[in-house]
Protein backbone atom coordinates (compact mmCIF):
# COMPACT_ATOMS: atom_id res chain seq x y z
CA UNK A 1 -23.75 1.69 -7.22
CA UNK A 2 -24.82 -1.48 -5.27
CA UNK A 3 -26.39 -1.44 -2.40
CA UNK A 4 -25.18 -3.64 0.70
CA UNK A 5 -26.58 -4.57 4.06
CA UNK A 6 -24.07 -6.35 6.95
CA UNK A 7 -25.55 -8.65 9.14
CA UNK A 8 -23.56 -9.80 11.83
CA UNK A 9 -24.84 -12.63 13.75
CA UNK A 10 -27.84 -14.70 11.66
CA UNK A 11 -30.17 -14.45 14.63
CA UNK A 12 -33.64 -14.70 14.30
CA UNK A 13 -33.95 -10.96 15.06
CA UNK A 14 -31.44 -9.57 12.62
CA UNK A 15 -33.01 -12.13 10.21
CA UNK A 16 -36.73 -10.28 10.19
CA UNK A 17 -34.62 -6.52 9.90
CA UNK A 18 -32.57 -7.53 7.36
CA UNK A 19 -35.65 -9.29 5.55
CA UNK A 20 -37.78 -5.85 5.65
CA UNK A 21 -34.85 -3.45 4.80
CA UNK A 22 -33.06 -5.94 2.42
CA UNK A 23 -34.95 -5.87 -1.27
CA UNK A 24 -33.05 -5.23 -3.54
CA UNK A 25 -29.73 -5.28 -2.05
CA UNK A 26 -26.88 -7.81 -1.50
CA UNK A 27 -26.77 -9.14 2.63
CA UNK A 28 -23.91 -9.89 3.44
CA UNK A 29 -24.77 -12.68 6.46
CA UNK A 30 -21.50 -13.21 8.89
CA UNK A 31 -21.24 -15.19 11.53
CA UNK A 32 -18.89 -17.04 14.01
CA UNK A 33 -20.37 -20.58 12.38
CA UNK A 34 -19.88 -20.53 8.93
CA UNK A 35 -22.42 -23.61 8.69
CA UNK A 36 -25.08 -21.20 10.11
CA UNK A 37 -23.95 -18.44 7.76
CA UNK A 38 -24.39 -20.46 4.75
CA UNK A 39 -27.57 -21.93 5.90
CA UNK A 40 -29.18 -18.48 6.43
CA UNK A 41 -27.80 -17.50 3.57
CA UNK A 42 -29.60 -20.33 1.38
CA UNK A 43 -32.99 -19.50 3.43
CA UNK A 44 -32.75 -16.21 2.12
CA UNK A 45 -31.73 -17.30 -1.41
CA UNK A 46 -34.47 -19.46 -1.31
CA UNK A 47 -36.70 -16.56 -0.67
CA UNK A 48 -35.61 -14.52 -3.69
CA UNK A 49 -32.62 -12.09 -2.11
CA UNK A 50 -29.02 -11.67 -2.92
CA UNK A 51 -26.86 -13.31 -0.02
CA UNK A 52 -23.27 -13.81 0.97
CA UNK A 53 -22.11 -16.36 3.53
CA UNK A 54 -18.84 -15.07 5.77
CA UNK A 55 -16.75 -15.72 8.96
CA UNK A 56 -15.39 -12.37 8.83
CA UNK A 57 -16.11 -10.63 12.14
């Protein structure tokens, strides 16, 4: 089993939550602004986690 966390909005707030609960786990980042989702996204690649990009909310 494989663990997910949804983060909806890529807000500097949800950012530093989903950066202490995230190891370990995909994060799934979605947001209205898929530009901002996929930049996020790489930021967090960057800094060693699993992340998805999405527009789905």
């Amino acid at each position: 089993m494989h663990d997910v966390i949804v983060l909806i909005g890529v807000g500097s707030i949800g950012q530093a939550i989903a950066r202490r609960v995230g190891a370990g786990r995909t994060i799934v980042l979605a947001d209205r602004v898929l530009g901002q989702a996929e930049a996020t996204a790489r930021l967090f690649e960057d800094s060693g986690f699993s992340a998805i990009p999405t527009t789905g909310i």
